[in-house]
N, C-alpha and C. Protein backbone atom coordinates (compact mmCIF):
# COMPACT_ATOMS: atom_id res chain seq x y z
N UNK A 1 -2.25 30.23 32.39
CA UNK A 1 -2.56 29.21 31.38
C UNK A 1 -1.44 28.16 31.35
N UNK A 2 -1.44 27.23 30.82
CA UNK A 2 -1.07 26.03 30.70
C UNK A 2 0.01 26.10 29.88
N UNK A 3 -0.22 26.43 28.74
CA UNK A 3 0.89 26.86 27.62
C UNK A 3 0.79 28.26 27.35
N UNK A 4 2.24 28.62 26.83
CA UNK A 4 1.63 30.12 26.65
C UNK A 4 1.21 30.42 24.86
N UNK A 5 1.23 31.78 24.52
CA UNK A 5 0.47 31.84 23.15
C UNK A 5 0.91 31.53 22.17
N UNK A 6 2.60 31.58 22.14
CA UNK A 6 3.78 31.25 21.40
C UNK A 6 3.40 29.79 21.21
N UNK A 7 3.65 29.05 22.33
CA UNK A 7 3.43 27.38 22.80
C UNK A 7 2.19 26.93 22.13
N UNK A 8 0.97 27.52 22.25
CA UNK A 8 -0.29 27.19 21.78
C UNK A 8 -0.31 27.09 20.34
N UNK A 9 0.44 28.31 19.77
CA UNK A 9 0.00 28.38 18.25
C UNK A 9 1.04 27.16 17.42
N UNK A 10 2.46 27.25 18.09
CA UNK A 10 3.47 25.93 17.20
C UNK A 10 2.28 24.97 17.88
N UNK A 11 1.45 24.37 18.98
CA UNK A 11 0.67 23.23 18.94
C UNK A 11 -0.30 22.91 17.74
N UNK A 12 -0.85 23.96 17.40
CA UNK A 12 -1.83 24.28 16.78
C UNK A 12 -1.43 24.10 15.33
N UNK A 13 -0.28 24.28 15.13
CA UNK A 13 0.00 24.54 13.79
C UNK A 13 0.43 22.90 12.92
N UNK A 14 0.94 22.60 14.41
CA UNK A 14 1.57 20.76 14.38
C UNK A 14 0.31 20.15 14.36
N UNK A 15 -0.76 20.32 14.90
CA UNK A 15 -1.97 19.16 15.20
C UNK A 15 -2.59 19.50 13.81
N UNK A 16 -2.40 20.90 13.15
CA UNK A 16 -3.33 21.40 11.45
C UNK A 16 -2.33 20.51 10.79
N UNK A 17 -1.46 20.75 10.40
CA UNK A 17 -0.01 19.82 9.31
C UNK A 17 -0.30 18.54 9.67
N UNK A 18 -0.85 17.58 11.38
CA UNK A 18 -0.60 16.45 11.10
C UNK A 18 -2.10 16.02 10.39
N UNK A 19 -3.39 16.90 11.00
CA UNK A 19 -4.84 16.79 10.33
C UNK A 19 -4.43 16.60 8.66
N UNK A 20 -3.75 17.65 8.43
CA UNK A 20 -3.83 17.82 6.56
C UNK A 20 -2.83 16.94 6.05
N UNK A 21 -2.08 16.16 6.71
CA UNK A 21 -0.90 15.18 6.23
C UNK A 21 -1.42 13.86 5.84
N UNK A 22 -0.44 12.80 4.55
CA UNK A 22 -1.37 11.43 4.51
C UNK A 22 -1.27 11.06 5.59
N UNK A 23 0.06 11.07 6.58
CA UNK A 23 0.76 10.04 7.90
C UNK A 23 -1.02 10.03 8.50
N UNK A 24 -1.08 11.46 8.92
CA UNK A 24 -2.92 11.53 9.85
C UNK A 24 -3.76 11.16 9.22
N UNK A 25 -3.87 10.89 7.71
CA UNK A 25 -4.64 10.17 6.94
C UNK A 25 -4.88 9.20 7.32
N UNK A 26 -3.92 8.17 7.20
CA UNK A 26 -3.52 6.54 7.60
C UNK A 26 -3.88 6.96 8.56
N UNK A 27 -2.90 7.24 9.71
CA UNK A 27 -3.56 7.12 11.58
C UNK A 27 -4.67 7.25 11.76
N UNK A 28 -5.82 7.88 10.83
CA UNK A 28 -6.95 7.67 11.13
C UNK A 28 -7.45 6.61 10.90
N UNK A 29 -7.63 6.33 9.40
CA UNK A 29 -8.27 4.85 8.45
C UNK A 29 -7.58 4.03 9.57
N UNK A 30 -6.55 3.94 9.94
CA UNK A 30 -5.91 2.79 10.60
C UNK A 30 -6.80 2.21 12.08
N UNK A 31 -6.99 3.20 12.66
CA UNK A 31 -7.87 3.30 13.90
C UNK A 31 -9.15 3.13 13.79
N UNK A 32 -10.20 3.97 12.57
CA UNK A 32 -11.36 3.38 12.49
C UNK A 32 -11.41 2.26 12.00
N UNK A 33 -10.34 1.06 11.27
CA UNK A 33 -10.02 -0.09 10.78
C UNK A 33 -10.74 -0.81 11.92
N UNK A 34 -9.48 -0.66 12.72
CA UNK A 34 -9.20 -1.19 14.22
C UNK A 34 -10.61 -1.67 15.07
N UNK A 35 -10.93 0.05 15.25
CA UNK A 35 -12.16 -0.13 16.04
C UNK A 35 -13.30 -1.31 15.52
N UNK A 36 -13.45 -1.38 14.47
CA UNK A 36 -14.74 -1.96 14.08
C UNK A 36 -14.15 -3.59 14.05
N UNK A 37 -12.70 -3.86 13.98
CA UNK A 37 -12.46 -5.24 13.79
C UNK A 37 -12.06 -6.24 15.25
N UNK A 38 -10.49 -5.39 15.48
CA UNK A 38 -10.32 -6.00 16.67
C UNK A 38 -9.83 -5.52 18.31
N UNK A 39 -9.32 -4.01 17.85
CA UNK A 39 -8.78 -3.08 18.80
C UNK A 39 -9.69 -2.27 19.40
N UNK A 40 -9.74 -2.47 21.21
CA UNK A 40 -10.88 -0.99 21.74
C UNK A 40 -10.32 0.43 21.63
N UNK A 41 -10.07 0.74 20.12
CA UNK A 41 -9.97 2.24 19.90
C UNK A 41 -11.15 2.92 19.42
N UNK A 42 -11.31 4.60 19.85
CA UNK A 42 -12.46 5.01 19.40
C UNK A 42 -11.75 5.96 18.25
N UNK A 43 -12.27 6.24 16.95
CA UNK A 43 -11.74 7.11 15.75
C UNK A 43 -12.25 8.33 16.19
N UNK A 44 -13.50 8.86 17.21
CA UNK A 44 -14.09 10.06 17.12
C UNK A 44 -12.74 10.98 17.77
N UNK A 45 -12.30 9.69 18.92
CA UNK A 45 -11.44 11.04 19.35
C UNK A 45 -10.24 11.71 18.58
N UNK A 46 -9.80 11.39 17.09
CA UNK A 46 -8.39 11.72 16.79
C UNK A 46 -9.68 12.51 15.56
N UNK A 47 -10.72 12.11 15.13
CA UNK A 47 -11.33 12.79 13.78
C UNK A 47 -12.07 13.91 14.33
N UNK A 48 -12.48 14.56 15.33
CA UNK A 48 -13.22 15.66 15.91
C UNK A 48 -11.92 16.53 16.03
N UNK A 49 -10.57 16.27 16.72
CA UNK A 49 -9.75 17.34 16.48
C UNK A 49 -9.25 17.69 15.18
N UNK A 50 -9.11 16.83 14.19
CA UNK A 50 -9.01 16.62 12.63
C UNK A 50 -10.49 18.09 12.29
N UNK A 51 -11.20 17.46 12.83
CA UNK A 51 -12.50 17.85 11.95
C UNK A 51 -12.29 19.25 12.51
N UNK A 52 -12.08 19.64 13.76
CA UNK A 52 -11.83 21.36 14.06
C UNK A 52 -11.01 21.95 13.63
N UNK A 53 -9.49 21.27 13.54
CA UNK A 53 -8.73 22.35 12.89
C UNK A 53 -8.63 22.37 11.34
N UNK A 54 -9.16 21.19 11.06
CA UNK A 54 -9.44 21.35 9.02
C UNK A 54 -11.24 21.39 8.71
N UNK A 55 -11.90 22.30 8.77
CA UNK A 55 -12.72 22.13 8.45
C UNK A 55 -13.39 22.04 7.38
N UNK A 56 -12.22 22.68 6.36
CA UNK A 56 -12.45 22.18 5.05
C UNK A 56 -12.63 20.98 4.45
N UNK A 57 -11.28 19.78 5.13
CA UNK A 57 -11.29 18.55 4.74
C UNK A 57 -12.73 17.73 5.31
N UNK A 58 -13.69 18.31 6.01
CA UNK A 58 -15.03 17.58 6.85
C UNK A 58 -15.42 16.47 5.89
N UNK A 59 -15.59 16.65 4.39
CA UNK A 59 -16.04 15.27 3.45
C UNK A 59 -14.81 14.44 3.46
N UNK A 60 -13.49 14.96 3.20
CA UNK A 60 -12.42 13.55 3.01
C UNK A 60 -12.26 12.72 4.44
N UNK A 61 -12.19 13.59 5.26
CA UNK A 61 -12.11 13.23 6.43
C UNK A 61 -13.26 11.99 6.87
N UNK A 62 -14.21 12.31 6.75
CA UNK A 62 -15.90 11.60 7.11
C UNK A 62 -15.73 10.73 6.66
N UNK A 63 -15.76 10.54 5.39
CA UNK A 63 -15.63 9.47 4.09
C UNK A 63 -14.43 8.49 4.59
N UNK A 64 -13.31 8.53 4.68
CA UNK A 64 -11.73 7.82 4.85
C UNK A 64 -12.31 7.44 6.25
N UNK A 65 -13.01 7.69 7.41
CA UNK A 65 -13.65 7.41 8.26
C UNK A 65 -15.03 6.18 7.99
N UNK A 66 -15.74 6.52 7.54
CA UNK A 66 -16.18 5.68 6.88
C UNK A 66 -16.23 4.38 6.30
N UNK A 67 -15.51 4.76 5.08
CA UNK A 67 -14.40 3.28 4.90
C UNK A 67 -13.98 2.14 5.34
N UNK A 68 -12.69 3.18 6.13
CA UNK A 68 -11.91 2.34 6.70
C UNK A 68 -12.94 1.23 7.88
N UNK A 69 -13.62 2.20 8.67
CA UNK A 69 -14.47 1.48 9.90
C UNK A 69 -15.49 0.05 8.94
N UNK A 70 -16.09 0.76 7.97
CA UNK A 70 -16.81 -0.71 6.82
C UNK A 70 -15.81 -1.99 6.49
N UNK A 71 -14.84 -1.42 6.23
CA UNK A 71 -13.84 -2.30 5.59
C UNK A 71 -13.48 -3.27 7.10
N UNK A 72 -12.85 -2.57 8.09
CA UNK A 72 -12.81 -3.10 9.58
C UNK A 72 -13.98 -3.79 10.07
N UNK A 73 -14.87 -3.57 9.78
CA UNK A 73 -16.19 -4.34 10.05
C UNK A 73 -16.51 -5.47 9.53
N UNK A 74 -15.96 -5.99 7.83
CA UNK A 74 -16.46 -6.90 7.03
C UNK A 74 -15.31 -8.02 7.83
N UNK A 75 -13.88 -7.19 8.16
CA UNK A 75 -13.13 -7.90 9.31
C UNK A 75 -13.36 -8.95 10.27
N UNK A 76 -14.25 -8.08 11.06
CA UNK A 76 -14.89 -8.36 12.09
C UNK A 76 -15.61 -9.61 11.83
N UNK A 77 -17.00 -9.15 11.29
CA UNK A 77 -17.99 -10.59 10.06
C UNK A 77 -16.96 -11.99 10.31
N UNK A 78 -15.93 -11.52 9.32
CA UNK A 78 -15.31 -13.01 8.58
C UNK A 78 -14.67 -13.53 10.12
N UNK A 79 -14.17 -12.69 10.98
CA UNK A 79 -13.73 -13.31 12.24
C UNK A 79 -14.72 -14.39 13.12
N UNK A 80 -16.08 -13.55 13.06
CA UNK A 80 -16.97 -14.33 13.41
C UNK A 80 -17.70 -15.36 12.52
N UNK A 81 -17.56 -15.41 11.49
CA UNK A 81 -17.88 -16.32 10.29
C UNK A 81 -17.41 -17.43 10.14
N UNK A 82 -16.09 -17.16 10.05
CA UNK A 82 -14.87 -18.06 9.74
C UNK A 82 -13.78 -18.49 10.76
N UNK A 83 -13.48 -17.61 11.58
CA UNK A 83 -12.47 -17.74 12.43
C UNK A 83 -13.07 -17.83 13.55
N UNK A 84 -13.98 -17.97 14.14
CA UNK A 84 -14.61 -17.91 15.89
C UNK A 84 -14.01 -18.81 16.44
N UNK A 85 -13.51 -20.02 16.77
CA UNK A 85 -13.33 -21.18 17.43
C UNK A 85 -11.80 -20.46 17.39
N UNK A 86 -10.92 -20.50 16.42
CA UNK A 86 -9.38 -20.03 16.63
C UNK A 86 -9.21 -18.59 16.53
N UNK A 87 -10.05 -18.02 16.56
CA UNK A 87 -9.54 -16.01 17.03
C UNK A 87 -10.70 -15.66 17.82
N UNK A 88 -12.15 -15.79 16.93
CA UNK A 88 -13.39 -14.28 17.37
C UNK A 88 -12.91 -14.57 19.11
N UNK A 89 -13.85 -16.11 19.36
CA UNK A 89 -13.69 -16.74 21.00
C UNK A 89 -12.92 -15.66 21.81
N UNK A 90 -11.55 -16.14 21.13
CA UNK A 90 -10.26 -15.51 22.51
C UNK A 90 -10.45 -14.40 22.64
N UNK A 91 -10.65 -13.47 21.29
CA UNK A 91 -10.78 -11.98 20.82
C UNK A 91 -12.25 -11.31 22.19
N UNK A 92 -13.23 -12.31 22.02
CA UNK A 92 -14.55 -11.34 22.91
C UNK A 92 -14.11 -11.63 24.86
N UNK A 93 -12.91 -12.68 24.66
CA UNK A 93 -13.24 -13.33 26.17
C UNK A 93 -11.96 -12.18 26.67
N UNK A 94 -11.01 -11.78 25.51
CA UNK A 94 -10.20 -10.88 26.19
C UNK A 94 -10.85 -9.86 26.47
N UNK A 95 -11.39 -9.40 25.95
CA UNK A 95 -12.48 -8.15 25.70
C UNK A 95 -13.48 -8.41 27.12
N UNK A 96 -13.62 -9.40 28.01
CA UNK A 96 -14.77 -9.41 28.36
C UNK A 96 -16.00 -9.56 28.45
N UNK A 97 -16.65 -9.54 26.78
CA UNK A 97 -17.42 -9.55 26.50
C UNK A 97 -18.00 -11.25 26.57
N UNK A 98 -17.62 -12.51 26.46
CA UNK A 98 -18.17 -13.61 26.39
C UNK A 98 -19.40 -13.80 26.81
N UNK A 99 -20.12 -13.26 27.48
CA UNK A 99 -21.52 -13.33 28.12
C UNK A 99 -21.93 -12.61 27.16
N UNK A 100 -21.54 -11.58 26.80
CA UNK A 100 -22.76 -10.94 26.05
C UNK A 100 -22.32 -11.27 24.54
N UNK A 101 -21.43 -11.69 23.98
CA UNK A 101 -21.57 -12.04 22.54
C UNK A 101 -22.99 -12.70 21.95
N UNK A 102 -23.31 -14.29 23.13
CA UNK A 102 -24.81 -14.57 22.53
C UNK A 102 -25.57 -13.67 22.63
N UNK A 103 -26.06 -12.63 23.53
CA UNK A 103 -26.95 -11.59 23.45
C UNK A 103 -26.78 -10.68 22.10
N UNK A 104 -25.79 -10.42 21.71
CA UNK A 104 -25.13 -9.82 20.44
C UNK A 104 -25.95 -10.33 19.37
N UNK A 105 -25.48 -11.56 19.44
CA UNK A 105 -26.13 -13.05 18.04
C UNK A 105 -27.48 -12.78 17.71
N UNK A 106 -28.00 -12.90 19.24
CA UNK A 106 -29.86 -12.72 19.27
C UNK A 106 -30.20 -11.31 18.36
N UNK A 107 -29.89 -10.36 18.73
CA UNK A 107 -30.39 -9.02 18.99
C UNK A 107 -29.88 -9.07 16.84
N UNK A 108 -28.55 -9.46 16.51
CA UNK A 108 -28.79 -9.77 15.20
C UNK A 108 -29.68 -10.58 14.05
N UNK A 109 -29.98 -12.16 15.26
CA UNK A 109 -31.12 -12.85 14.41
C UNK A 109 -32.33 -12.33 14.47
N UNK A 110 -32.58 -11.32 15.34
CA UNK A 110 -34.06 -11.22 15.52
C UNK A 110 -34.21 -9.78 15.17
N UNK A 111 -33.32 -8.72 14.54
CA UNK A 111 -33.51 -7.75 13.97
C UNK A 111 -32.41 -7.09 12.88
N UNK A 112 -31.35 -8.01 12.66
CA UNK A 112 -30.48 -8.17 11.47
C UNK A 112 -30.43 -6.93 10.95
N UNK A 113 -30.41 -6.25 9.84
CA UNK A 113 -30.08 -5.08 9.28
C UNK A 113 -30.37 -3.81 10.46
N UNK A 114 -31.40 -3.99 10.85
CA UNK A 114 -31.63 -2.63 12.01
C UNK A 114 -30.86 -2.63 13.16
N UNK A 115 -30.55 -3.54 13.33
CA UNK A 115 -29.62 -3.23 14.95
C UNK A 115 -28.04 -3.24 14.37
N UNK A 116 -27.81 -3.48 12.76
CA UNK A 116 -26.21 -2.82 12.78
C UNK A 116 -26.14 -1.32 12.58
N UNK A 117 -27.39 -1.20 12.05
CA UNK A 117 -27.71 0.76 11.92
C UNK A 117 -28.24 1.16 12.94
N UNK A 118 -28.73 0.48 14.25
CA UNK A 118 -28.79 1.31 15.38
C UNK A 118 -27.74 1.11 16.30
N UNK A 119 -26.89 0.03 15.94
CA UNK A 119 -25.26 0.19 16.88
C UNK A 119 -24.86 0.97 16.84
N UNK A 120 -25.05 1.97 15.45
CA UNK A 120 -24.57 3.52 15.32
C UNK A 120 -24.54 4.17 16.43
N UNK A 121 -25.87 4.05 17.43
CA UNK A 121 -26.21 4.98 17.85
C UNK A 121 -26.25 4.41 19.71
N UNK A 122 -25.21 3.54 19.22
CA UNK A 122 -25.44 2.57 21.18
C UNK A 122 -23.83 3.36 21.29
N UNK A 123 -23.48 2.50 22.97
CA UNK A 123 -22.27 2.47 23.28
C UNK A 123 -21.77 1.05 23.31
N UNK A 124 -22.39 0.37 22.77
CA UNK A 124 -21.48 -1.30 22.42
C UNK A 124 -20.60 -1.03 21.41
N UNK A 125 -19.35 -1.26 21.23
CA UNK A 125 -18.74 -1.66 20.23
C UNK A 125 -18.72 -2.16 19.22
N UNK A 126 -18.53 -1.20 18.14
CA UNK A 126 -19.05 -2.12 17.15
C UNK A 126 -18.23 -3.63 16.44
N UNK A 127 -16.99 -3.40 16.80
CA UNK A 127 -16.11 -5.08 16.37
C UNK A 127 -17.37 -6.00 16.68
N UNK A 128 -17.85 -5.90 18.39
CA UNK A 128 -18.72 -7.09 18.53
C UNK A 128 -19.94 -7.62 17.99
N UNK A 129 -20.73 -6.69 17.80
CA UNK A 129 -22.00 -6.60 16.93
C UNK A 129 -21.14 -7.45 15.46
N UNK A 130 -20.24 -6.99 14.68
CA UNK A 130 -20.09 -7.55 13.44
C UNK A 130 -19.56 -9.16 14.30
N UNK A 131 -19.06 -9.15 14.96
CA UNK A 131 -18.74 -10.21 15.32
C UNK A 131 -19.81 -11.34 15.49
N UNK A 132 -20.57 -10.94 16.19
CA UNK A 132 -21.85 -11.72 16.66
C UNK A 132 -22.63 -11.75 14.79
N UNK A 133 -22.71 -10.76 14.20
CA UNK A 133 -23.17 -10.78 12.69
C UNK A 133 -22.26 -12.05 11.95
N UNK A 134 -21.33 -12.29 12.23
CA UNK A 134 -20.76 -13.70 11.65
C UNK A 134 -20.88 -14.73 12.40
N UNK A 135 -21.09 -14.80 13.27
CA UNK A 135 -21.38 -16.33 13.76
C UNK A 135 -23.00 -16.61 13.73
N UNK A 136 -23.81 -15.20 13.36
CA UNK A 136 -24.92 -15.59 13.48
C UNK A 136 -25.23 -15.86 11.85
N UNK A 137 -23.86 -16.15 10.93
CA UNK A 137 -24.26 -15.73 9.43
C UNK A 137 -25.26 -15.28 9.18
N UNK A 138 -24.97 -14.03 9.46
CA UNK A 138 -26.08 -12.84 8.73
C UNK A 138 -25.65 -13.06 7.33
N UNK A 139 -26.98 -12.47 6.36
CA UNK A 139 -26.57 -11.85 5.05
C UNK A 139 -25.10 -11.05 4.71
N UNK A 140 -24.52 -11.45 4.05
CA UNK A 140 -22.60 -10.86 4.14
C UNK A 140 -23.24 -9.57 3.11
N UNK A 141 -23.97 -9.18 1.87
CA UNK A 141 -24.66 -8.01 1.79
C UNK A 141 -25.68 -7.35 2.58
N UNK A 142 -26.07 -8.40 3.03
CA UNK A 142 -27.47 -7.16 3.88
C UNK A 142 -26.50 -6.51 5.07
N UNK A 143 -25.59 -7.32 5.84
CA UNK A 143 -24.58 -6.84 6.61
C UNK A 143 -23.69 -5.62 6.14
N UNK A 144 -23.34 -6.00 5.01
CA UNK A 144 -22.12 -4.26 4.09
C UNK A 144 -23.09 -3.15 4.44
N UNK A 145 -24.45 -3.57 3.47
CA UNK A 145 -25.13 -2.35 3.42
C UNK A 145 -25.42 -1.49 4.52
N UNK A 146 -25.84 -2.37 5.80
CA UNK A 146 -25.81 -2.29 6.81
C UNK A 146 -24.74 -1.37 7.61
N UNK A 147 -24.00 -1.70 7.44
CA UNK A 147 -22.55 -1.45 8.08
C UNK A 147 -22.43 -0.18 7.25
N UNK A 148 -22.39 0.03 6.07
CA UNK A 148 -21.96 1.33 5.67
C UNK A 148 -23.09 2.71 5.70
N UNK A 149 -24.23 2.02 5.81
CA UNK A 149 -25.28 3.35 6.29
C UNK A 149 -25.25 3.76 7.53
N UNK A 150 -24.77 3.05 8.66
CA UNK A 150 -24.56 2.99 9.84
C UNK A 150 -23.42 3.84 10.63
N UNK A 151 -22.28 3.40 9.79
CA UNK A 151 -21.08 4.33 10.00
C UNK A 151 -21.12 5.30 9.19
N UNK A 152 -21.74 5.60 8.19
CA UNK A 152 -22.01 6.67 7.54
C UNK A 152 -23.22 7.71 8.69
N UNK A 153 -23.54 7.35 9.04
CA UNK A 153 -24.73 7.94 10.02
C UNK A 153 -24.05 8.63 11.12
N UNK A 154 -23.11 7.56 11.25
CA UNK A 154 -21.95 7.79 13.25
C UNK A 154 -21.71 9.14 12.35
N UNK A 155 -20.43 8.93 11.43
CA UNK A 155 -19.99 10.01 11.38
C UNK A 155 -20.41 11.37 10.90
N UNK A 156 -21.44 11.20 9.53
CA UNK A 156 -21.84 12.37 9.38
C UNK A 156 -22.23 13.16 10.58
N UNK A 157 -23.31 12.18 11.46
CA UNK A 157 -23.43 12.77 12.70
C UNK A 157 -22.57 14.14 13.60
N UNK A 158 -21.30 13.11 13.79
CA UNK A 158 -20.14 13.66 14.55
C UNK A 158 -19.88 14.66 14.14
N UNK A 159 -19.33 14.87 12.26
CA UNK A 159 -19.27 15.89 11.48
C UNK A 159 -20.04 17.07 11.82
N UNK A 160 -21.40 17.03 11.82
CA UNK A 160 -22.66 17.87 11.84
C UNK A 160 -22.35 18.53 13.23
N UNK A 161 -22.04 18.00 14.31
CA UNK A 161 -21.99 18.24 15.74
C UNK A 161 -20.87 19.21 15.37
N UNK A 162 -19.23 18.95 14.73
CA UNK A 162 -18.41 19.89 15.54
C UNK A 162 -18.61 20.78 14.43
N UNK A 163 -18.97 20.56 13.05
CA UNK A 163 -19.17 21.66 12.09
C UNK A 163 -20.65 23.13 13.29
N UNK A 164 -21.49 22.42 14.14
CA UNK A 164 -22.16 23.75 14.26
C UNK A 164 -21.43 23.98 15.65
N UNK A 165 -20.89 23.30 16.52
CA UNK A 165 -20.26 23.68 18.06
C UNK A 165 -19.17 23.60 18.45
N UNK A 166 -17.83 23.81 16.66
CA UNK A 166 -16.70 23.43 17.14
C UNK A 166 -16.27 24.56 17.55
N UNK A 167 -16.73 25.67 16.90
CA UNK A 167 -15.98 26.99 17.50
C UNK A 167 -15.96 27.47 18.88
N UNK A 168 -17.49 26.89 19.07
CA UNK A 168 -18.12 27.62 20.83
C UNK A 168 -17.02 26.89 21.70
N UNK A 169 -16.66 25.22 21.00
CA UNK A 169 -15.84 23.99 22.07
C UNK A 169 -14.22 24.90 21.51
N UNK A 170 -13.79 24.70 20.95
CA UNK A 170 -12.66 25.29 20.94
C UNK A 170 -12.51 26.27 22.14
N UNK A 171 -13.31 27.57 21.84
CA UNK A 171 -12.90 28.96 22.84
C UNK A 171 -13.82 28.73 24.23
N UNK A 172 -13.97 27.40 24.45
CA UNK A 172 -14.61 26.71 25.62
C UNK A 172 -12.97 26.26 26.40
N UNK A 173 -12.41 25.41 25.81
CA UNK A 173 -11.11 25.26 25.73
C UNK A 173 -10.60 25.74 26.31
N UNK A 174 -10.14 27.11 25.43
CA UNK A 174 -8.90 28.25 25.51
C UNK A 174 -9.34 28.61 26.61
N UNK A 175 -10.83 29.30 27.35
CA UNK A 175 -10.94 30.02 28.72
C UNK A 175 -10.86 28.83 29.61
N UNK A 176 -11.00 27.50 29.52
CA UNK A 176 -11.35 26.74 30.74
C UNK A 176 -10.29 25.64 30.69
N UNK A 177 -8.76 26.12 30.30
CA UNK A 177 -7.85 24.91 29.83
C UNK A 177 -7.65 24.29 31.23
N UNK A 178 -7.10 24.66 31.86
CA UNK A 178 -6.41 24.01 33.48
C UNK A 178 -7.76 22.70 34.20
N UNK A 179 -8.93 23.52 34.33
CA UNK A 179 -10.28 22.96 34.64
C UNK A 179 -10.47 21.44 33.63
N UNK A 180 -10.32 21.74 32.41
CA UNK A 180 -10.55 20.71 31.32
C UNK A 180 -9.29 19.68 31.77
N UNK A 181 -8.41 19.70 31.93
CA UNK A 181 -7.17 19.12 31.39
C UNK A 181 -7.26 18.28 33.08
N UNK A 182 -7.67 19.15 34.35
CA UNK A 182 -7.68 18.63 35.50
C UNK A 182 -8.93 17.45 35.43
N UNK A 183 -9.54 17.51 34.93
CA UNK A 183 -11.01 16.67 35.04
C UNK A 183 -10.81 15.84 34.20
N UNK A 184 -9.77 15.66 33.16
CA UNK A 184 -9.78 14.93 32.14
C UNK A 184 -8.70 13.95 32.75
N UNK A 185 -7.57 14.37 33.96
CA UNK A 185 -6.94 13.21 34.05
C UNK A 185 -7.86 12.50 35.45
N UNK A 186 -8.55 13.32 36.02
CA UNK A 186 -9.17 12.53 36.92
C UNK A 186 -10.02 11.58 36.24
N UNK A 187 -10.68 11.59 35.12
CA UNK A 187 -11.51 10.98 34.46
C UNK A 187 -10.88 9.90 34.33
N UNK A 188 -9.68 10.39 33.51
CA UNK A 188 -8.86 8.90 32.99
C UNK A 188 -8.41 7.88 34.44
N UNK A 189 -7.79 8.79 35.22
CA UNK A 189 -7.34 7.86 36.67
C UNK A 189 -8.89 6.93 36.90
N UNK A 190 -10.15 7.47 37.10
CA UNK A 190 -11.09 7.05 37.18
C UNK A 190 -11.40 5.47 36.50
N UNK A 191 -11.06 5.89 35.15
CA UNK A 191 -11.16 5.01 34.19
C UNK A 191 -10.84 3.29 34.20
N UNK A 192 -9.62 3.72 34.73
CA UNK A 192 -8.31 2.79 34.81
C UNK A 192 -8.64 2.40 36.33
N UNK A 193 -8.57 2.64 37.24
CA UNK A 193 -9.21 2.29 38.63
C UNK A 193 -10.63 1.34 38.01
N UNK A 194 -11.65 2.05 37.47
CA UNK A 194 -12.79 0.94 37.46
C UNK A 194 -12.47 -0.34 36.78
N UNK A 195 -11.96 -0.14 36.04
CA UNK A 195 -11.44 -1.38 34.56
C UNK A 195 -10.65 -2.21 35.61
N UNK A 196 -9.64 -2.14 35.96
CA UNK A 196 -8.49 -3.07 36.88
C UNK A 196 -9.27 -3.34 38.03
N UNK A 197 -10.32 -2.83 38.48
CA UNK A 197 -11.06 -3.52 39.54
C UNK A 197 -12.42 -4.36 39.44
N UNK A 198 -12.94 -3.90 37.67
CA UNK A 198 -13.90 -4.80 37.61
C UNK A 198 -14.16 -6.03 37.76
């Protein structure tokens, strides 16, 4: 094994203290902020290990998830609302995205409240969708409401997933650590190779 049992459990005990700490509080809200406004971070990956080793905290956790990503989202909106010409612009062209922001716009004018509650359930990002939701001035309420049934949906979701398969994924883990950890940096090398060559 990789670490031994001694090694595993001080890991274990540091990743529970930082789950149940405010600091991992913030580092979360901070990241689902992020994601929905201007940074390509994803919150599932730091709130699914949160959500396994505290499974008690699953509502504060969800909720502060929640939030923060709504609050990061109304972000997003006013960027594209208000700021597009001196931030959203630079913000989607660093990103890549400039071609598809108008596709974004459309897919908001022509189905507005439903496609920010089915972004839930895409792999587009959501910064851009709110983004494209402000330049297409959407409704700034039909958009909240939007936005918070939506990320309320992601995460309960997520919640629901490791609350019934976190145990099986955990001791999935523990027997298959070397295998996991090998495929996970090939993944990432992978990652980083496609991105720098796209």
């Amino acid at each position: 094994m990789l670490l031994s049992s001694n090694n595993r459990e001080v890991w274990l005990r540091r990743a529970e203290a930082f789950s149940d700490s405010r600091s991992g509080v913030v580092v979360l809200a901070s990241i689902a902020f992020a994601d929905s406004s201007v940074l390509p971070v994803v919150p599932d990956l730091l709130l699914i290990p949160m959500l396994l080793l505290r499974p008690d905290r699953t509502f504060s956790l969800t909720a502060t998830s929640v939030v923060a990503s709504s609050i990061g989202a109304l972000v997003g909106y006013g960027i594209g609302h208000i700021a597009w010409a001196s931030l959203g612009e630079t913000l989607v062209k660093m990103y890549g995205q400039a071609d598809n922001i108008q596709r974004y716009q459309r897919l908001v004018e022509d189905w507005g409240l439903w496609i920010i509650i089915a972004k839930s359930f895409t792999p587009i990002p959501f910064k851009f969708i709110a983004i494209a939701a402000g330049v297409a001035s959407m409704n700034l309420l039909t958009f909240t409401a939007a936005t918070v049934i939506g990320r309320a949906l992601h995460f309960a979701i997520l919640a629901l997933l490791v609350a019934s398969w976190g145990q099986q994924f955990l001791q999935l883990v523990a027997k298959y650590e070397r295998w996991l950890l090998g495929f996970g940096i090939i993944g990432a090398i992978s990652l980083g190779i496609a991105y720098a060559t796209r």
